[in-house]
Protein backbone atom coordinates (compact mmCIF):
# COMPACT_ATOMS: atom_id res chain seq x y z
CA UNK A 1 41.96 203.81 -82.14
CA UNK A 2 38.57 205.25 -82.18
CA UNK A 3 36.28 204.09 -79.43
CA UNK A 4 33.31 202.68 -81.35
CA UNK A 5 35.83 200.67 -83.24
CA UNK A 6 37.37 199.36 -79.38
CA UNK A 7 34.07 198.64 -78.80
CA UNK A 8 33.11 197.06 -81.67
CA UNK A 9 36.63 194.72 -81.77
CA UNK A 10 36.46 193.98 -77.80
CA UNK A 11 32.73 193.00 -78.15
CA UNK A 12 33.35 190.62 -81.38
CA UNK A 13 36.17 189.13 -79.31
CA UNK A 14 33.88 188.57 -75.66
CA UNK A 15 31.68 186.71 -77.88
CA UNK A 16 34.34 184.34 -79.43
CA UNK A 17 35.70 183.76 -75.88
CA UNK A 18 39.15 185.89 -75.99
CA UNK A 19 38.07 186.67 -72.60
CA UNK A 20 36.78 183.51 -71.13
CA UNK A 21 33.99 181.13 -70.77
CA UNK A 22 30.79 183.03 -69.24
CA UNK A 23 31.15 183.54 -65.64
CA UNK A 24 35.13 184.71 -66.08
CA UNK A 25 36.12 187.61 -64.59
CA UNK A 26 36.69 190.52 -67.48
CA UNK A 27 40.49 192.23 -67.55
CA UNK A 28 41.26 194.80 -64.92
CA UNK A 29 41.97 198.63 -66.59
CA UNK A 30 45.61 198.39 -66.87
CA UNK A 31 45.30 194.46 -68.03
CA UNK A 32 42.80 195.91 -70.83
CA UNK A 33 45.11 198.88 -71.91
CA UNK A 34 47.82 196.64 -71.98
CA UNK A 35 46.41 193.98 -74.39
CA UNK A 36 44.71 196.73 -76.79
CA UNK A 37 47.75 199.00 -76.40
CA UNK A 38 45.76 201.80 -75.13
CA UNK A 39 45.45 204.76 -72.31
CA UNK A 40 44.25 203.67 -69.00
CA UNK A 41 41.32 206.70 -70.07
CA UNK A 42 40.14 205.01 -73.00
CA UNK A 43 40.25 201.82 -70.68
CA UNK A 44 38.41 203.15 -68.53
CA UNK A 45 36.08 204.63 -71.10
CA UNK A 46 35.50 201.10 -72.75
CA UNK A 47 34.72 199.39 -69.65
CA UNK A 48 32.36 201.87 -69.15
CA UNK A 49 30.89 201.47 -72.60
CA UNK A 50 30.45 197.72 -72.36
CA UNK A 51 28.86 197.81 -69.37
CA UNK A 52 26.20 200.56 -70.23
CA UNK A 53 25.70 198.14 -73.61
CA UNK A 54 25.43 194.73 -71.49
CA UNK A 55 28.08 193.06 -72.93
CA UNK A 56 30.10 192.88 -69.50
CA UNK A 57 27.51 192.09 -66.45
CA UNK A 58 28.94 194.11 -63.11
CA UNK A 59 28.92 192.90 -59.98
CA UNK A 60 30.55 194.61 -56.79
CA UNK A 61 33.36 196.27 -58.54
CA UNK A 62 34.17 193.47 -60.71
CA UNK A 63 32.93 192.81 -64.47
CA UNK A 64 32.03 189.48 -65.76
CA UNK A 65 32.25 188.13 -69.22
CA UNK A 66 28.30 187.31 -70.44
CA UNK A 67 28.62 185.33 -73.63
CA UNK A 68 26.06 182.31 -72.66
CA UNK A 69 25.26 179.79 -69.88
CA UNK A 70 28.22 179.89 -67.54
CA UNK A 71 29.90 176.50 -66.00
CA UNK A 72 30.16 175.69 -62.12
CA UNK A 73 33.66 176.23 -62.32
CA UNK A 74 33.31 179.57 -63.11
CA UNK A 75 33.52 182.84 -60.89
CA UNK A 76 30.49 184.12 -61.41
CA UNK A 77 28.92 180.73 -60.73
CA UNK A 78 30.94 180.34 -57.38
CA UNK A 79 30.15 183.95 -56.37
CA UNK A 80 26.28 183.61 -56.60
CA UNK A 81 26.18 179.65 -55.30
CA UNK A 82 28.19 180.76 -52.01
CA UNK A 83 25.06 181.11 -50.13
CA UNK A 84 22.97 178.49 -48.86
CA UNK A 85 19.71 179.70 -49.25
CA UNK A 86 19.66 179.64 -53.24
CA UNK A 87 17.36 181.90 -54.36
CA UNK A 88 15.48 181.96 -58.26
CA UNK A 89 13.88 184.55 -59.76
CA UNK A 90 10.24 185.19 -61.40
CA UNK A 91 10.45 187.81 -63.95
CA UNK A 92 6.93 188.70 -64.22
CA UNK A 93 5.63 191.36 -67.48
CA UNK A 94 1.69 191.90 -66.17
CA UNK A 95 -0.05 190.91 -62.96
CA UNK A 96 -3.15 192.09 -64.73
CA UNK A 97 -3.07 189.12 -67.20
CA UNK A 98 -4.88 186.45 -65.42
CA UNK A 99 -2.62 183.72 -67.05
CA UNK A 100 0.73 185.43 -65.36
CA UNK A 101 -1.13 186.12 -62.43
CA UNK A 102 -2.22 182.69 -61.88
CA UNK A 103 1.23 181.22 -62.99
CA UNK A 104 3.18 182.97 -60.87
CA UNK A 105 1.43 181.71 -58.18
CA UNK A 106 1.71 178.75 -58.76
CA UNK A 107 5.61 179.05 -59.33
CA UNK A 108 6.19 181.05 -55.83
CA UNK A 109 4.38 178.00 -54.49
CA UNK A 110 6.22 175.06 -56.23
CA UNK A 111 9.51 176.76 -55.45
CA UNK A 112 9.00 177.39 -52.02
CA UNK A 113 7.91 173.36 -51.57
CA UNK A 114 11.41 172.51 -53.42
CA UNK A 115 13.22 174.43 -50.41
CA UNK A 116 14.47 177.47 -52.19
CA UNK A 117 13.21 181.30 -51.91
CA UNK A 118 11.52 183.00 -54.55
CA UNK A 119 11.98 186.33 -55.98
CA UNK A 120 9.06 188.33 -58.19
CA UNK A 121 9.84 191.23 -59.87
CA UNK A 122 7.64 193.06 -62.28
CA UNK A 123 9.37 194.21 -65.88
CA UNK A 124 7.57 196.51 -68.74
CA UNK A 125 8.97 195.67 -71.74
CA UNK A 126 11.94 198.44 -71.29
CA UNK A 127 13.40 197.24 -68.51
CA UNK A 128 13.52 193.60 -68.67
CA UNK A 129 17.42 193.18 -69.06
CA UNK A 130 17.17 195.26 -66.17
CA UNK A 131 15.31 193.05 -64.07
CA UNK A 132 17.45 189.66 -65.14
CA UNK A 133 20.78 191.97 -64.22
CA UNK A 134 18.85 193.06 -61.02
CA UNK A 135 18.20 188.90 -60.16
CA UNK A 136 21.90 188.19 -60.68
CA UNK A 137 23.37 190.82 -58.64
CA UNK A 138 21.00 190.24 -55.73
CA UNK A 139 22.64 186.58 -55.81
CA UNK A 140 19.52 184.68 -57.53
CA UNK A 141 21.12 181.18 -58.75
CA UNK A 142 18.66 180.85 -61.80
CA UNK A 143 15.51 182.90 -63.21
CA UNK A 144 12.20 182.08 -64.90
CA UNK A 145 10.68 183.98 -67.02
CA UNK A 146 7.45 184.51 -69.68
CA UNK A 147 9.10 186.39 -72.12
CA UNK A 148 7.00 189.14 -73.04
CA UNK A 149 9.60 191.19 -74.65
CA UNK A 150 11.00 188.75 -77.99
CA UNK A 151 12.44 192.06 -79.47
CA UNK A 152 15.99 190.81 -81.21
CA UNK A 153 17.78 193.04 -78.60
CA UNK A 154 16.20 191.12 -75.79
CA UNK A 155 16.27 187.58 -77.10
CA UNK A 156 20.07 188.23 -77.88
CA UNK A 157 20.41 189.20 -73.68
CA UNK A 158 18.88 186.07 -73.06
CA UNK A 159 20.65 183.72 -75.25
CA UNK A 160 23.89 185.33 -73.28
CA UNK A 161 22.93 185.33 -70.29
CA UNK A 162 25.15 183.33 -67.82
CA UNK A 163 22.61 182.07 -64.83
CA UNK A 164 20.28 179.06 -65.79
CA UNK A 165 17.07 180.69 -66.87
CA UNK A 166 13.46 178.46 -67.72
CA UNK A 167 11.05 180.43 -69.89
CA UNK A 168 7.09 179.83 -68.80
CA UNK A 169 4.36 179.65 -71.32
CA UNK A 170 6.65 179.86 -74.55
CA UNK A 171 8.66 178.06 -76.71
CA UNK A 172 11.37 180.33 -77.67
CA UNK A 173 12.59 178.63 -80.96
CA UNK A 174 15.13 181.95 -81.35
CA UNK A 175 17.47 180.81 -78.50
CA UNK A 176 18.70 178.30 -76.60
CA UNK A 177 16.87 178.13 -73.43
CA UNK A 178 14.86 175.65 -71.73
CA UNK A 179 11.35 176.12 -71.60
CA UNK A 180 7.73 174.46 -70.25
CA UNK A 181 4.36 175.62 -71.66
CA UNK A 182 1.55 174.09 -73.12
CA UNK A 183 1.35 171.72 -75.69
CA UNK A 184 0.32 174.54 -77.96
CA UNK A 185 0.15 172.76 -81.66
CA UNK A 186 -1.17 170.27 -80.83
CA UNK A 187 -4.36 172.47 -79.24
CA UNK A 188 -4.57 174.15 -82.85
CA UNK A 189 -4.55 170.99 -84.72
CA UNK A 190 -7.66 170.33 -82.05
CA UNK A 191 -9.49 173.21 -82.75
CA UNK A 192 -9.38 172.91 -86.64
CA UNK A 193 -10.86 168.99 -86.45
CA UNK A 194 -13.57 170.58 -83.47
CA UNK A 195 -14.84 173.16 -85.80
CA UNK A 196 -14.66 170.77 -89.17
CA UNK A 197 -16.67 168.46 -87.10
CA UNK A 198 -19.22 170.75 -85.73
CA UNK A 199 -19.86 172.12 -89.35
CA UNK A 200 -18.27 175.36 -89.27
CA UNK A 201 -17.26 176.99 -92.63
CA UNK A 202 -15.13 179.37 -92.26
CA UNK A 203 -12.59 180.26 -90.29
CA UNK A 204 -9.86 182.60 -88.98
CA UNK A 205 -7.47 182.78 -85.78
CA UNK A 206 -7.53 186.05 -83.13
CA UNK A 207 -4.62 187.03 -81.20
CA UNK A 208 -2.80 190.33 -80.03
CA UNK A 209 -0.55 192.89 -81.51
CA UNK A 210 1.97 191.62 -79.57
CA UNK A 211 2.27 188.05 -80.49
CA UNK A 212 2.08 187.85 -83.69
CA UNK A 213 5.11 185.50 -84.74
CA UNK A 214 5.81 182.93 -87.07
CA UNK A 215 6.78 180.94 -84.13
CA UNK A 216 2.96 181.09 -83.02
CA UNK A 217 2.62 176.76 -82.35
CA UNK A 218 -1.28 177.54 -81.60
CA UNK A 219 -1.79 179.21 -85.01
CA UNK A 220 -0.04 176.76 -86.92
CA UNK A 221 -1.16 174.03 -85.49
CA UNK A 222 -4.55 175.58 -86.52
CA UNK A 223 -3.11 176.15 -89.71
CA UNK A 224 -2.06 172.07 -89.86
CA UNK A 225 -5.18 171.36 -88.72
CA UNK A 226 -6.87 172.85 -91.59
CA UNK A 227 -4.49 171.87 -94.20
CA UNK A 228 -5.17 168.23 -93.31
CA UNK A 229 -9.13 168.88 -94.25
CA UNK A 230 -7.95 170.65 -97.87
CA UNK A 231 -8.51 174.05 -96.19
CA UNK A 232 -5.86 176.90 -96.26
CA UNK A 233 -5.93 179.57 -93.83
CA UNK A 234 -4.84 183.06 -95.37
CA UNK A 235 -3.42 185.78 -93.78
CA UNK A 236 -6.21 187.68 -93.73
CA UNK A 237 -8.07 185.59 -91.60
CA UNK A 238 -5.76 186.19 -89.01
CA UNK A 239 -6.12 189.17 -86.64
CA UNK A 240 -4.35 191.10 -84.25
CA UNK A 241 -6.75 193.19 -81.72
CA UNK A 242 -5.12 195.79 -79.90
CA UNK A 243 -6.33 198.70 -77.37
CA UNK A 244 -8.54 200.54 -80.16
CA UNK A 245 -11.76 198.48 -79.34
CA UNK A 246 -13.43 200.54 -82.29
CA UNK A 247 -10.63 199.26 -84.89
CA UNK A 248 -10.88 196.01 -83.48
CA UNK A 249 -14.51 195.84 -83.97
CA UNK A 250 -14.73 197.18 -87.67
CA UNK A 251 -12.10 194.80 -88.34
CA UNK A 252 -14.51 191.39 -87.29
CA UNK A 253 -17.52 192.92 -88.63
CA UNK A 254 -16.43 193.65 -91.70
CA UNK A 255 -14.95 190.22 -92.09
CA UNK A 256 -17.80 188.36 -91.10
CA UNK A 257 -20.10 190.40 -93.24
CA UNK A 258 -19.01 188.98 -95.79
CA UNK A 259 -19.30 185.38 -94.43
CA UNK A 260 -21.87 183.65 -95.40
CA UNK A 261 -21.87 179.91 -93.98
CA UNK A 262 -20.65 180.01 -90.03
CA UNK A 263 -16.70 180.77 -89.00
CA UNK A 264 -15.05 179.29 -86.64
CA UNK A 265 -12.19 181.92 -84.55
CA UNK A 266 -9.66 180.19 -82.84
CA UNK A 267 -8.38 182.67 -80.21
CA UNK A 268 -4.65 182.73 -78.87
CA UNK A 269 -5.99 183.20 -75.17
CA UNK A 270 -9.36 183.67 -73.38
CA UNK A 271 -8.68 187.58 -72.86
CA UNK A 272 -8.64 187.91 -76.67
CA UNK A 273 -11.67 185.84 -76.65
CA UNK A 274 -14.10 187.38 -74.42
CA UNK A 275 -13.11 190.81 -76.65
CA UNK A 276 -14.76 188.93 -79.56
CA UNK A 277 -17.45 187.91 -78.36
CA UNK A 278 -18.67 190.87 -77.28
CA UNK A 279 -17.67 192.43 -80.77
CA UNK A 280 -19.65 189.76 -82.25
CA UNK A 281 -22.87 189.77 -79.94
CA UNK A 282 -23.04 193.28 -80.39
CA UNK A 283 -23.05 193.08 -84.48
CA UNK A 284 -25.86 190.95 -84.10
CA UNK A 285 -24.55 187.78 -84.40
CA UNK A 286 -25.54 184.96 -82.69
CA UNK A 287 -23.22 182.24 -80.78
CA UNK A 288 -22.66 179.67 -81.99
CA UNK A 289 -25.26 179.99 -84.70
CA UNK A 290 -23.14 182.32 -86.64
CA UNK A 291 -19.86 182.32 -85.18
CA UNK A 292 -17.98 179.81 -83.31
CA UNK A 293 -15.04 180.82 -80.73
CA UNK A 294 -12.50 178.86 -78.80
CA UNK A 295 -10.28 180.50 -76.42
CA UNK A 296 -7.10 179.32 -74.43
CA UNK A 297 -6.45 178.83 -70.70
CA UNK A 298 -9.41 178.19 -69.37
CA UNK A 299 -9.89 181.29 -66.99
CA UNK A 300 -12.61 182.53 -65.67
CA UNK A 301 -13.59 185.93 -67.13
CA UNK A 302 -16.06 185.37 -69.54
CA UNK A 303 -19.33 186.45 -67.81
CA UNK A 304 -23.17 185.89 -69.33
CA UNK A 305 -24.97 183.04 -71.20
CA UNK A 306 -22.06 182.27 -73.77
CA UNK A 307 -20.03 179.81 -72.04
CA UNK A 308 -16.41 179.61 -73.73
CA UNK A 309 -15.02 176.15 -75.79
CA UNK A 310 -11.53 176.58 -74.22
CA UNK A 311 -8.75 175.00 -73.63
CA UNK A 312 -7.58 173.93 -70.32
CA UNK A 313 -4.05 172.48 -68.73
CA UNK A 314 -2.29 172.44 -65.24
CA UNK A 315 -0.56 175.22 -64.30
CA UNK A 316 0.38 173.06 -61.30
CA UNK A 317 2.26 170.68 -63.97
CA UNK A 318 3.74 173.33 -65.94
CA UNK A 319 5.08 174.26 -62.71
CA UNK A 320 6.29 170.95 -61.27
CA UNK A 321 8.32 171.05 -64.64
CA UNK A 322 9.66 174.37 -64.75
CA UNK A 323 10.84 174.00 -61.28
CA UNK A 324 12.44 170.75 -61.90
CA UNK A 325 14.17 171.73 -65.34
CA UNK A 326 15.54 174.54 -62.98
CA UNK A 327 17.19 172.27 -60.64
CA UNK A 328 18.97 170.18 -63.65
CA UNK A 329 20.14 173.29 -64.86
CA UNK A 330 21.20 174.22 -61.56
CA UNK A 331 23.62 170.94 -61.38
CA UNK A 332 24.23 171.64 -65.09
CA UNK A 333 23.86 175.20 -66.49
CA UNK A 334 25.34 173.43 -69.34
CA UNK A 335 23.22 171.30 -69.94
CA UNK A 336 21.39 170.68 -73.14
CA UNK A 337 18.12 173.37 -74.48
CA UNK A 338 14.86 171.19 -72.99
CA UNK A 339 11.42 171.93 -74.27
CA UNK A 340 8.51 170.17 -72.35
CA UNK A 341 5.24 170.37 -73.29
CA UNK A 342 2.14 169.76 -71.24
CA UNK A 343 -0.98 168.11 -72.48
CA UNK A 344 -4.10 170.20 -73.09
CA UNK A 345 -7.94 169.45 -73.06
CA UNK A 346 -10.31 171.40 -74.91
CA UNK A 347 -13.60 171.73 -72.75
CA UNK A 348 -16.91 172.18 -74.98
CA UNK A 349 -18.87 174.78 -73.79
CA UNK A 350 -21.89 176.53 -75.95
CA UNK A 351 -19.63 178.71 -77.97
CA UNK A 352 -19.43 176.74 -79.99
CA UNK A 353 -22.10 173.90 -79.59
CA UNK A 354 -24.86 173.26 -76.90
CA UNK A 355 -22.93 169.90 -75.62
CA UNK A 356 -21.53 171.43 -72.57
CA UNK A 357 -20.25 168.11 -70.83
CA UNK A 358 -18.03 166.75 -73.59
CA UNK A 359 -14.09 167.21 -73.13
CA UNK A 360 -12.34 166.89 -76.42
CA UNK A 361 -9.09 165.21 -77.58
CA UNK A 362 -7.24 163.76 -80.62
């Protein structure tokens, strides 16, 4: 047999559990030869092979089947629970994102109070199965994560990964993984009724190349939001900034000149936020006579006399919550997918009206 189509066959039948739960030890080279009926080479070559493709997760010199959450009965689960000083793991994309920055903070904190010994490790995109492989060979008993990368390749490590993992500041709708963030839709369906009520006209949603989704709770909440007041959002009121500040601002102008009654942007975070208002300022605009912005998170980088409508949380809940979803899943990596979703507050500042005391709620 040809070794794609080994591959191919002993990957299909990991999957369907021919090998074991997660956590079970995979077949030795003359076990595997045996079963398949083939050389102890091509054995050898296949191992190989499913290791390099992260079907098989190695550990020492043994292989373990990776086909989802594993249970406490397992090897794998016995192997990295030995110790007593249980360790978890931050996977961390950016510390130059003052969200992530902040957040993992306030994880390494909350974890240490809960008696168990953080890890951080810093992933680009590329190497983020990396880094999760890296946290369960160093004997991490669980992970959290922010999810940067939702490429399908990625998602599909994820949703197969054996150790308990919590994903921070998403709600990963793809897989089946607990996860604490904001209540984002609900902050949409906010900003809608806050610019309907402060007479805004038009309007249109900001975020990055890399989050535009479907699964995007703060734009359709937004979108809901709207819809409830006869209003439909198109497409092309949505936009994705990226690096090319001049693209970026040809984009808004263009837009807004052909506005003519005030637009409200909602912006997926404060970063995107403080890049529009500057586009906008330096059109000519005015804020908020012209254009109204809201950002997300609350931080603290917009600088000047625009003072940004945002929308604020506790980082110190999400992580209470992350940290104690983490211990369930500890007792029961089994345990059922768990979204939690903290409440949000938009705080009224003179983006987008002159009331800067008045916090903001449906």
């Amino acid at each position: 047999m040809k070794l794609n189509y080994l591959f191919e066959q002993v990957k299909k039948d990991i999957a369907t559990g021919v090998f074991g739960k997660s956590g079970s030890r995979f077949s030795d080279v003359k076990s595997l030869a045996e079963q398949y009926d083939i050389s102890y080479v091509t054995a050898i070559k296949l191992i190989a092979e499913l290791k390099n493709s992260r079907v098989l997760l190695p550990i020492g010199n043994k292989n373990f089947v990776i086909n989802g959450p594993y249970g406490t009965n397992s090897e794998l689960y016995k192997i990295i629970n030995k110790t007593h000083e249980k360790k978890l793991g931050i996977l961390v994309p950016s510390f130059t994102n003052p969200f992530i920055a902040e957040m993992t903070e306030e994880l390494n904190d909350t974890i240490l109070r809960c008696g168990f010994l953080p890890e951080i490790a810093l992933a680009h995109d590329e190497d983020e199965i990396a880094i999760l492989e890296h946290f369960a060979k160093s004997g991490c008993a669980g992970v959290f994560s922010f999810l940067k990368n939702q490429t399908p390749g990625v998602l599909d490590y994820y949703s197969r990964f054996p150790l308990p993992i919590v994903i921070v500041g998403k709600n990963p709708v793809d897989i089946n993984v607990s996860s604490v963030t904001a209540d984002n839709y609900t902050a949409g369906m906010v900003a809608a009724k806050h610019f309907l009520e402060y007479g805004f006209k038009n309007f249109a949603y900001a975020t990055t190349y890399n989050n535009i989704s479907v699964n995007d709770d703060r734009l359709n909440g937004f979108r809901d939001g709207l819809k409830k007041a006869g209003i439909t959002l198109p497409n092309e009121n949505i936009f994705a900034l990226d690096q090319n500040t001049s693209k970026n601002k040809n984009m808004i102008v263009s837009f807004l000149s052909k506005r003519k009654q005030r637009t409200g942007f909602f912006c997926y975070h404060d970063i995107v936020a403080a890049q529009l208002i500057i586009i906008v300022q330096n059109a000519g605009y005015s804020i908020p006579g012209h254009v109204g912005i809201i950002g997300y998170d609350n931080l603290s980088i917009v600088t000047g006399e625009t003072k940004l409508t945002t929308f604020a949380y506790s980082f110190n809940k999400i992580a209470e919550n992350a940290v104690s979803l983490m211990k369930e899943k500890l007792l029961k990596p089994n345990s059922p997918k768990n979204t939690i979703n903290i409440q949000t507050v938009l705080i009224v500042r003179n983006s987008t009206n002159r009331d800067l005391n008045k916090n903001y709620q449906l």
